[in-house]
N, C-alpha and C. Protein backbone atom coordinates (compact mmCIF):
# COMPACT_ATOMS: atom_id res chain seq x y z
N UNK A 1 -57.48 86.71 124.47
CA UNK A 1 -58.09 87.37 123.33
C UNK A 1 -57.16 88.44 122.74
N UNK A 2 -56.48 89.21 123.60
CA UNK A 2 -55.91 90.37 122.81
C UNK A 2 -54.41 90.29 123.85
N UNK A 3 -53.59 89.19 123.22
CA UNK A 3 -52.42 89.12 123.88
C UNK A 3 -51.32 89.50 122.69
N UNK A 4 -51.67 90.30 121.82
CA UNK A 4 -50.55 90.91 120.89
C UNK A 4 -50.77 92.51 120.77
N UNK A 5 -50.09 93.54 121.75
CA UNK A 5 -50.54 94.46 121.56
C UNK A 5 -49.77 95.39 120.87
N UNK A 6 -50.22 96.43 120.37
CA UNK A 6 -49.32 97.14 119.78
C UNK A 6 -49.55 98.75 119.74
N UNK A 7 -48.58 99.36 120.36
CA UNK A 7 -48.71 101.23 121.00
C UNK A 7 -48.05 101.37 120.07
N UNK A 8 -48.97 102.64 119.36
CA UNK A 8 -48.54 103.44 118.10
C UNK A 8 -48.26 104.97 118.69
N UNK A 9 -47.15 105.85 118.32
CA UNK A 9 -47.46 107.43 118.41
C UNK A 9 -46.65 107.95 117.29
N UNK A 10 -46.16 109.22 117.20
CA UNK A 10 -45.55 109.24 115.72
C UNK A 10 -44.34 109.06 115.73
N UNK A 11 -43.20 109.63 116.47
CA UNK A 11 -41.67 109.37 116.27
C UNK A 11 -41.07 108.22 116.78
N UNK A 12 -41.79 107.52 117.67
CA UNK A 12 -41.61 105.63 118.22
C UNK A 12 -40.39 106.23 119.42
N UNK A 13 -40.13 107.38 119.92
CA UNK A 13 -39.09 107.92 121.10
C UNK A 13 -39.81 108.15 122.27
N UNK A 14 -40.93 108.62 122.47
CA UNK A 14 -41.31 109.03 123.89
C UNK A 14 -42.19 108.14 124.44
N UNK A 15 -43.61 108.32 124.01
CA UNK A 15 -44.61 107.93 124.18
C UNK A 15 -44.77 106.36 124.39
N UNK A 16 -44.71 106.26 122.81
CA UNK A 16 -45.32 104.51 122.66
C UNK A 16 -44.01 103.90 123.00
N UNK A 17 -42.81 103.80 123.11
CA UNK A 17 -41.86 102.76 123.82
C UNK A 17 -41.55 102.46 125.41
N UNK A 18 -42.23 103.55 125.68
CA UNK A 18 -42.20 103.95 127.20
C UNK A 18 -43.84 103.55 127.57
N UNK A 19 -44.54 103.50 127.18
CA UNK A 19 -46.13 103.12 127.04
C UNK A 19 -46.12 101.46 127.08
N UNK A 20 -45.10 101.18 125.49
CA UNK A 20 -44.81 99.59 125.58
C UNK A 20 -44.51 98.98 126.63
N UNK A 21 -43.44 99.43 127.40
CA UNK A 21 -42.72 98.94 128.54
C UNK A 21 -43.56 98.81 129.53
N UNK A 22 -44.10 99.80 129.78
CA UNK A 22 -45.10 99.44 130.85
C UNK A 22 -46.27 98.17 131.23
N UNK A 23 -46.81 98.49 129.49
CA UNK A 23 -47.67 97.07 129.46
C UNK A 23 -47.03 96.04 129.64
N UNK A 24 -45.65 95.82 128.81
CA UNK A 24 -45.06 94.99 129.45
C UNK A 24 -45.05 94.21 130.57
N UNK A 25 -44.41 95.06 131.49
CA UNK A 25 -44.43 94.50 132.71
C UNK A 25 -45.73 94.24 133.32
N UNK A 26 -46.84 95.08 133.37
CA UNK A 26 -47.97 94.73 133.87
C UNK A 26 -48.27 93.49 133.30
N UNK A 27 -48.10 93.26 131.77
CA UNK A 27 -48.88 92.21 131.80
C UNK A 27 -47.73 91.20 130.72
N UNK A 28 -47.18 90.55 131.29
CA UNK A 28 -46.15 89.69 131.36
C UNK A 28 -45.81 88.44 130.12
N UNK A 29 -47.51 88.29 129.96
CA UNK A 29 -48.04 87.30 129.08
C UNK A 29 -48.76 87.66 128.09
N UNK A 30 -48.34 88.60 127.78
CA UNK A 30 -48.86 89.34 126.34
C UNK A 30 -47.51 89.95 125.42
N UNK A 31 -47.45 89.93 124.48
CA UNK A 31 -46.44 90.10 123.54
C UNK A 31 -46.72 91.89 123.12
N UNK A 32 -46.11 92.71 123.65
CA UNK A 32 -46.02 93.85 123.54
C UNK A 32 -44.84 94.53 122.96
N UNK A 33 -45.28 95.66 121.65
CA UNK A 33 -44.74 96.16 120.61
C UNK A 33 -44.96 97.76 120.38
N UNK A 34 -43.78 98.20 120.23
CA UNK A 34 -44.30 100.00 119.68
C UNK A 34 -44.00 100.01 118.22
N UNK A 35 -44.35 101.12 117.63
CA UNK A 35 -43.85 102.13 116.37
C UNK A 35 -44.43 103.19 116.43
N UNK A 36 -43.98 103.65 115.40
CA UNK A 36 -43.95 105.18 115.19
C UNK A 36 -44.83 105.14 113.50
N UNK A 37 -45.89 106.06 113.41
CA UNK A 37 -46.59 106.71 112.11
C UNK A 37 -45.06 107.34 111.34
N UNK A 38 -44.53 108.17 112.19
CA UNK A 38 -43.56 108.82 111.43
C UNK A 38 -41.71 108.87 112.26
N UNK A 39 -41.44 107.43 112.49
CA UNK A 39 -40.57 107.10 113.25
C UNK A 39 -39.60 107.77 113.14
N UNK A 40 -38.80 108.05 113.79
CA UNK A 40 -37.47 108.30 113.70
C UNK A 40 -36.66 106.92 114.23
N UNK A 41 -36.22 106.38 112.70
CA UNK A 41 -36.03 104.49 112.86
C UNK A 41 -34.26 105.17 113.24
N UNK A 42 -34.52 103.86 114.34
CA UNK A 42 -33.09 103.82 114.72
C UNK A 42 -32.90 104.27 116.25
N UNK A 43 -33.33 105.47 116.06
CA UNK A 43 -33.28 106.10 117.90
C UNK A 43 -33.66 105.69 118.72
N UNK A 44 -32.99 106.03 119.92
CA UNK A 44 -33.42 105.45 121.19
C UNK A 44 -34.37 106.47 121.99
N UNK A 45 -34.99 105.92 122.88
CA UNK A 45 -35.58 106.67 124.03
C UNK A 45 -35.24 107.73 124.16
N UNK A 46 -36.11 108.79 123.67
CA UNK A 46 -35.82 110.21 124.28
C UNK A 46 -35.08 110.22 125.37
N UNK A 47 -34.60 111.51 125.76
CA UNK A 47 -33.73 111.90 126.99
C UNK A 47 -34.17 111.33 127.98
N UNK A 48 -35.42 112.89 128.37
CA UNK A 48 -36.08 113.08 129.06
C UNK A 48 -37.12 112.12 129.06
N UNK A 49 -37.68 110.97 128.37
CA UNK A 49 -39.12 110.62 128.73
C UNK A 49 -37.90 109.06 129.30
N UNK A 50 -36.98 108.68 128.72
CA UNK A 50 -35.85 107.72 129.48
C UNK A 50 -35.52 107.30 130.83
N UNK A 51 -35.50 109.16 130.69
CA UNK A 51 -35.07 109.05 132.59
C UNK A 51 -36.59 108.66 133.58
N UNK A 52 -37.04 109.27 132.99
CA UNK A 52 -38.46 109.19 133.97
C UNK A 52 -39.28 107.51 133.55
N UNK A 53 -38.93 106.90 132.57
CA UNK A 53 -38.99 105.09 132.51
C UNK A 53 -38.18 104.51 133.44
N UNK A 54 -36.82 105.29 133.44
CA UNK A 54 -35.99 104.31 134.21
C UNK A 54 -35.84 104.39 135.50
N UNK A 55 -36.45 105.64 135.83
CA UNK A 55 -36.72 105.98 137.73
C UNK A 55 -37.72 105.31 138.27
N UNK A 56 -38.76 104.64 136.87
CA UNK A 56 -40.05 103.87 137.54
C UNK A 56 -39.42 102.45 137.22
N UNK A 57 -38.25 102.09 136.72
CA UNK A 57 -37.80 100.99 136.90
C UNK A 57 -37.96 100.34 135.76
N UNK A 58 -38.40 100.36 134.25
CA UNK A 58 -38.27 100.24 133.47
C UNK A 58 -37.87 100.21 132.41
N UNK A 59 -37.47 99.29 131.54
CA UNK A 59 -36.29 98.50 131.29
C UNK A 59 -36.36 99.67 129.46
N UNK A 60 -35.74 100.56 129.37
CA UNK A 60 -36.37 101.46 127.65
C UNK A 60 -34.56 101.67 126.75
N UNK A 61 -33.72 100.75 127.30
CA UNK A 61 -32.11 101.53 126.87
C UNK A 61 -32.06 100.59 125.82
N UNK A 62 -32.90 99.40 125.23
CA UNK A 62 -32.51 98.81 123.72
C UNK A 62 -33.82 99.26 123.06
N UNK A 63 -34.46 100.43 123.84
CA UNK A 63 -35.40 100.44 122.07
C UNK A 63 -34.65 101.63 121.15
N UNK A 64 -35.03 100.63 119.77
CA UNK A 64 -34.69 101.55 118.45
C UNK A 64 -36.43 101.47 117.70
N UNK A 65 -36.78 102.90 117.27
CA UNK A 65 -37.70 103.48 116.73
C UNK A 65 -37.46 102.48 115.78
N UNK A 66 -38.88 102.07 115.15
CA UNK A 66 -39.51 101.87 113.98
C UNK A 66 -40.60 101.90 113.72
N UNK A 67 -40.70 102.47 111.78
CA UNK A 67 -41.71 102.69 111.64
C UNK A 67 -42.93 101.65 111.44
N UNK A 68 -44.11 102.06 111.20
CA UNK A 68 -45.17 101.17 111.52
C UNK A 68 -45.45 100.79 110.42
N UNK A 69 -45.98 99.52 110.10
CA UNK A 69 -46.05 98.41 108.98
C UNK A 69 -47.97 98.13 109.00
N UNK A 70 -48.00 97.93 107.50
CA UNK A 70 -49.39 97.21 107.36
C UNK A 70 -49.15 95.73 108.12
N UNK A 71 -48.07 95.00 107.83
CA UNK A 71 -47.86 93.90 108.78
C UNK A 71 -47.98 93.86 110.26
N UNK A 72 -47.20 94.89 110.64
CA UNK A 72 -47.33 95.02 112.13
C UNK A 72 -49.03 95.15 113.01
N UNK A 73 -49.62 95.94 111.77
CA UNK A 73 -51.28 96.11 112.44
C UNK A 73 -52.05 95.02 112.45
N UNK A 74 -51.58 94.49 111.13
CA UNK A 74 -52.35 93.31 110.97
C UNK A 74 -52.19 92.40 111.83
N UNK A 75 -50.44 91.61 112.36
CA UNK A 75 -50.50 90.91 113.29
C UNK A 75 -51.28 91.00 114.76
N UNK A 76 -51.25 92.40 114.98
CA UNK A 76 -51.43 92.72 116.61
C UNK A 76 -53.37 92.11 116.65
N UNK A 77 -53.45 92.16 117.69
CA UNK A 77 -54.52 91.93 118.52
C UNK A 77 -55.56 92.83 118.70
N UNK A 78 -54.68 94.36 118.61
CA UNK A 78 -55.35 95.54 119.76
C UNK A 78 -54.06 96.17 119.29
N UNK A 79 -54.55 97.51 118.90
CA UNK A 79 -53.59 98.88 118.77
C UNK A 79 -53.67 100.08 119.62
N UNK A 80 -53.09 100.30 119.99
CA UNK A 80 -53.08 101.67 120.86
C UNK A 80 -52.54 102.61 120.55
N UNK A 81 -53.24 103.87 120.39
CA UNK A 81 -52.86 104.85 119.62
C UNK A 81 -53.17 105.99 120.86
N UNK A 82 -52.23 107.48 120.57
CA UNK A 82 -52.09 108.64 121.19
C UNK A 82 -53.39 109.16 121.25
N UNK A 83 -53.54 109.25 119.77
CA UNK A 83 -54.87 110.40 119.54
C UNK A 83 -55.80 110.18 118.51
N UNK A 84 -57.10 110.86 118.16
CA UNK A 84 -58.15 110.31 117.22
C UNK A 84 -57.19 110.65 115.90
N UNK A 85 -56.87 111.57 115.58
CA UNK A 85 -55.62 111.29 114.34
C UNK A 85 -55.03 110.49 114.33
N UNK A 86 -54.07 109.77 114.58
CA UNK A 86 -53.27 108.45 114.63
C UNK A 86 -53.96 107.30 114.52
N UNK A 87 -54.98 107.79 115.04
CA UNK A 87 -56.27 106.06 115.38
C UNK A 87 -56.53 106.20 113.56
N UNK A 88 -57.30 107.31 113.25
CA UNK A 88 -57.53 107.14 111.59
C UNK A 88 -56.42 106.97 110.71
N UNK A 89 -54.75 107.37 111.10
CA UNK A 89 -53.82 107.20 110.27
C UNK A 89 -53.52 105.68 110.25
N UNK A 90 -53.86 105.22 111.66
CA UNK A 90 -53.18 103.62 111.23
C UNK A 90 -54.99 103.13 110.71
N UNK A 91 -56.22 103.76 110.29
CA UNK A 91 -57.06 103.01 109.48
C UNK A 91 -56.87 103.29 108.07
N UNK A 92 -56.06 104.34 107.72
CA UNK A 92 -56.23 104.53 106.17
C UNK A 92 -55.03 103.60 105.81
N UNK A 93 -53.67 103.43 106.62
CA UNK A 93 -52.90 102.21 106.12
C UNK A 93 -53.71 100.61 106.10
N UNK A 94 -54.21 100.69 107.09
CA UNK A 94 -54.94 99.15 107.41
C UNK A 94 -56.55 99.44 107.15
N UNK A 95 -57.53 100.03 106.72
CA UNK A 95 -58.70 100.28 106.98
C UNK A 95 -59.27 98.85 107.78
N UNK A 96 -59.17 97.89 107.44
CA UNK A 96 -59.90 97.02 108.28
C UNK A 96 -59.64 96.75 109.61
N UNK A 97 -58.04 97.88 109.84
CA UNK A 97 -58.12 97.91 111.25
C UNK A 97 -58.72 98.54 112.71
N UNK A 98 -59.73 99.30 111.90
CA UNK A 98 -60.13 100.47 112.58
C UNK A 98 -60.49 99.79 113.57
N UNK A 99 -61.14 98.86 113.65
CA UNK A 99 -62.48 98.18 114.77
C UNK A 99 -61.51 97.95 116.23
N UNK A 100 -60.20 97.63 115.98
CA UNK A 100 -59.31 97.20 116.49
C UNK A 100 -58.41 98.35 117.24
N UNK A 101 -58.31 99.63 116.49
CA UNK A 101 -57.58 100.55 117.15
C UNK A 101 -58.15 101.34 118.00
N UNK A 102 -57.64 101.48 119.08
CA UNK A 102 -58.32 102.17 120.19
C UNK A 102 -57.33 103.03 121.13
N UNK A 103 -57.86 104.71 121.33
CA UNK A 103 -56.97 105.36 122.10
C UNK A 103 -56.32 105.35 123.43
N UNK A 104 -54.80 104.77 123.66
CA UNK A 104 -54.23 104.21 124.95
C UNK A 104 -55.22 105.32 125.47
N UNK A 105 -55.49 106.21 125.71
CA UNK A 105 -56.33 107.42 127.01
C UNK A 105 -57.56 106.97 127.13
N UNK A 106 -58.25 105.88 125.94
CA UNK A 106 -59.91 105.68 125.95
C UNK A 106 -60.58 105.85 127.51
N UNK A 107 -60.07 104.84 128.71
CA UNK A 107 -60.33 105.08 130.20
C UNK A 107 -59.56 106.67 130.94
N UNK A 108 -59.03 107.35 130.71
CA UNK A 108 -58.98 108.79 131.48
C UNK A 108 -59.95 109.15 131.26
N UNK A 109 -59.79 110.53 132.07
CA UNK A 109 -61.34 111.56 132.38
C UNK A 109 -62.57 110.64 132.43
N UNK A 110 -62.17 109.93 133.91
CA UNK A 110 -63.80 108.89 134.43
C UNK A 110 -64.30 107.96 132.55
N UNK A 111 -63.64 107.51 131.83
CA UNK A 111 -64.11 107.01 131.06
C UNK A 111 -64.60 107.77 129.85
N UNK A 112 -64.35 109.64 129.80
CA UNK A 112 -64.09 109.80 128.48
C UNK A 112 -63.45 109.97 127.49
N UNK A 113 -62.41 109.55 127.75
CA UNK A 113 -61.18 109.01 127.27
C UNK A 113 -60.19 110.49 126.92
N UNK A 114 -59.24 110.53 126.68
CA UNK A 114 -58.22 111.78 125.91
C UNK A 114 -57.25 111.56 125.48
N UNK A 115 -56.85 112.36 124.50
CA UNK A 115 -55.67 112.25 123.74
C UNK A 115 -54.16 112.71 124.83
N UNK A 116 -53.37 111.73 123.94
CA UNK A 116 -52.29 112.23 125.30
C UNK A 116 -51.22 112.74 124.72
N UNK A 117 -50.66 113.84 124.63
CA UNK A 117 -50.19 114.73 123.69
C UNK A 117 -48.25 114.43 123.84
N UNK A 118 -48.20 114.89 122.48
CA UNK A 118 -46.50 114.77 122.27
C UNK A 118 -45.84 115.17 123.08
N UNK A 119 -44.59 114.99 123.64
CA UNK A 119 -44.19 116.12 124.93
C UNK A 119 -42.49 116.38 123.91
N UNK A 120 -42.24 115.48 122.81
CA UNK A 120 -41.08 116.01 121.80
C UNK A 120 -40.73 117.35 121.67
N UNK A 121 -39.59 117.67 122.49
CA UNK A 121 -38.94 118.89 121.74
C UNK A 121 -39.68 120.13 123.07
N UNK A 122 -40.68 119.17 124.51
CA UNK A 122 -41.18 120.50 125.20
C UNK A 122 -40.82 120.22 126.19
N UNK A 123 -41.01 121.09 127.59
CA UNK A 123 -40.34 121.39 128.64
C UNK A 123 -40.17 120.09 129.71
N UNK A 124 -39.41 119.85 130.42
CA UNK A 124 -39.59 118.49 131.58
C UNK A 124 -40.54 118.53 132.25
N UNK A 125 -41.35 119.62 132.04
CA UNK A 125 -42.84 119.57 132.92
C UNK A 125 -43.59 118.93 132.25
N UNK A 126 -43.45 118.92 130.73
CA UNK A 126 -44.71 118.51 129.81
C UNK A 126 -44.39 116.86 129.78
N UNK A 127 -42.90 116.56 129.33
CA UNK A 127 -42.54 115.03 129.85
C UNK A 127 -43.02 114.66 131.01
N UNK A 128 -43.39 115.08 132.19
CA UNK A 128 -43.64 114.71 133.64
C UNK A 128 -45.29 114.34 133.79
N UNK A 129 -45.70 115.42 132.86
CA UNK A 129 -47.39 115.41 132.88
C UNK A 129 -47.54 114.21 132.07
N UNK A 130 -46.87 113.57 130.70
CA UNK A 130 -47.57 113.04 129.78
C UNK A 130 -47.13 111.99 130.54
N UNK A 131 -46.03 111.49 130.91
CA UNK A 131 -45.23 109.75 131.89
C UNK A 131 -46.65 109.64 132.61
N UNK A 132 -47.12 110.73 133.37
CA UNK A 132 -47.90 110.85 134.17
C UNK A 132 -49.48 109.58 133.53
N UNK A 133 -49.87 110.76 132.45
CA UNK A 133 -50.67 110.13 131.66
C UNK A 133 -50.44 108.90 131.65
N UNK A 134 -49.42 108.06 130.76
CA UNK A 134 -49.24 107.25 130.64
C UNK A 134 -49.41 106.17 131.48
N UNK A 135 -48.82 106.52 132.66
CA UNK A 135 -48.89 105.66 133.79
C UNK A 135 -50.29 105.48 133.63
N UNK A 136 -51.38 106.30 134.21
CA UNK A 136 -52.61 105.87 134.64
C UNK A 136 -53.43 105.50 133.18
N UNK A 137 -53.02 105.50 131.76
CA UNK A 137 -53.64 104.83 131.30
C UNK A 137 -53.26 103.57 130.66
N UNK A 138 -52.03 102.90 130.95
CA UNK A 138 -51.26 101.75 131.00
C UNK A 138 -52.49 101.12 132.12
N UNK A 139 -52.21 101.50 133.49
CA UNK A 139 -52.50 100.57 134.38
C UNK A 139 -53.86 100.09 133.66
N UNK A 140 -54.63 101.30 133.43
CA UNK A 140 -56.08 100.85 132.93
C UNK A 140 -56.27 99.65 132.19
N UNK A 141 -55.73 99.91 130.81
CA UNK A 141 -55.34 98.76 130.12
C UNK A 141 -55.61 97.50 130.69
N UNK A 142 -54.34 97.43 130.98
CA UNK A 142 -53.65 96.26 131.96
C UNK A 142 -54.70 95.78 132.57
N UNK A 143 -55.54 96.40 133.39
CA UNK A 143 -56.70 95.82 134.13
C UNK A 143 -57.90 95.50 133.00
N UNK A 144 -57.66 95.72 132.23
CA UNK A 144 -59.15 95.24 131.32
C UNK A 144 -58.50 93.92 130.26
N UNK A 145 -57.22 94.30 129.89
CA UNK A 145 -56.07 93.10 129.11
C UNK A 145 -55.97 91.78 130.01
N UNK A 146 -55.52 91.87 131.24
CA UNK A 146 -55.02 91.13 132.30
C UNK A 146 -56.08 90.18 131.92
């Protein structure tokens, strides 16, 4: 049902390519994609959110940022977005995508879901906390995608 997924956050460097990767691998047989609301097209993997992909073994040294397309929403399956802002930014590009976009955090906090915040430009603690995030709401995913 939802084997085209697609992780949105805004600069397409920390979050959602490192988010991508993960689903990835968890789930093998699904066609998994990032961008960025407000990409920085071209760049690679943050420093810091890089190292901490590639210590969990994940593969992030050919992504280049791009930005996000009415095409791109439309193709996907299932969008995954950071936060309730982003979830409404990719509905006012796509409005008919709303039904479809849903916050990667929806399963944290026992199922009331949270936003999982930028860690761009902040300390290796705040990169450590958000990978963190990520991790446990990838796996979630994955177990409801799978």
């Amino acid at each position: 049902m939802f084997h085209h997924i697609l992780v949105v956050c805004t600069g397409n460097i920390c979050r959602s390519p490192v988010a991508a990767a993960m689903l990835a691998r968890a789930l093998p047989n699904h066609r998994v994609e990032s961008a960025g609301l407000g990409a920085l097209v071209d760049h690679g993997v943050e420093s810091s959110a890089r190292a901490l992909a590639e210590a969990d073994g994940l593969e992030v040294a050919g992504h280049r940022a791009r930005q996000l397309t009415v095409e791109m929403v439309r193709e996907a399956d299932i969008v995954l977005v950071m936060s309730e802002g982003q979830r409404q930014a990719v509905a006012d590009l796509v409005p008919e995508a709303l039904g479809k976009t849903m916050l990667l955090g929806r399963w944290l906090e026992a199922g009331q879901g949270r936003d999982i915040p930028d860690p761009y430009r902040q300390a290796p603690a705040v990169f450590d906390a958000v990978h963190r995030l990520l991790c446990e709401a990838c796996e979630a995913w994955a177990a409801r995608l799978g």
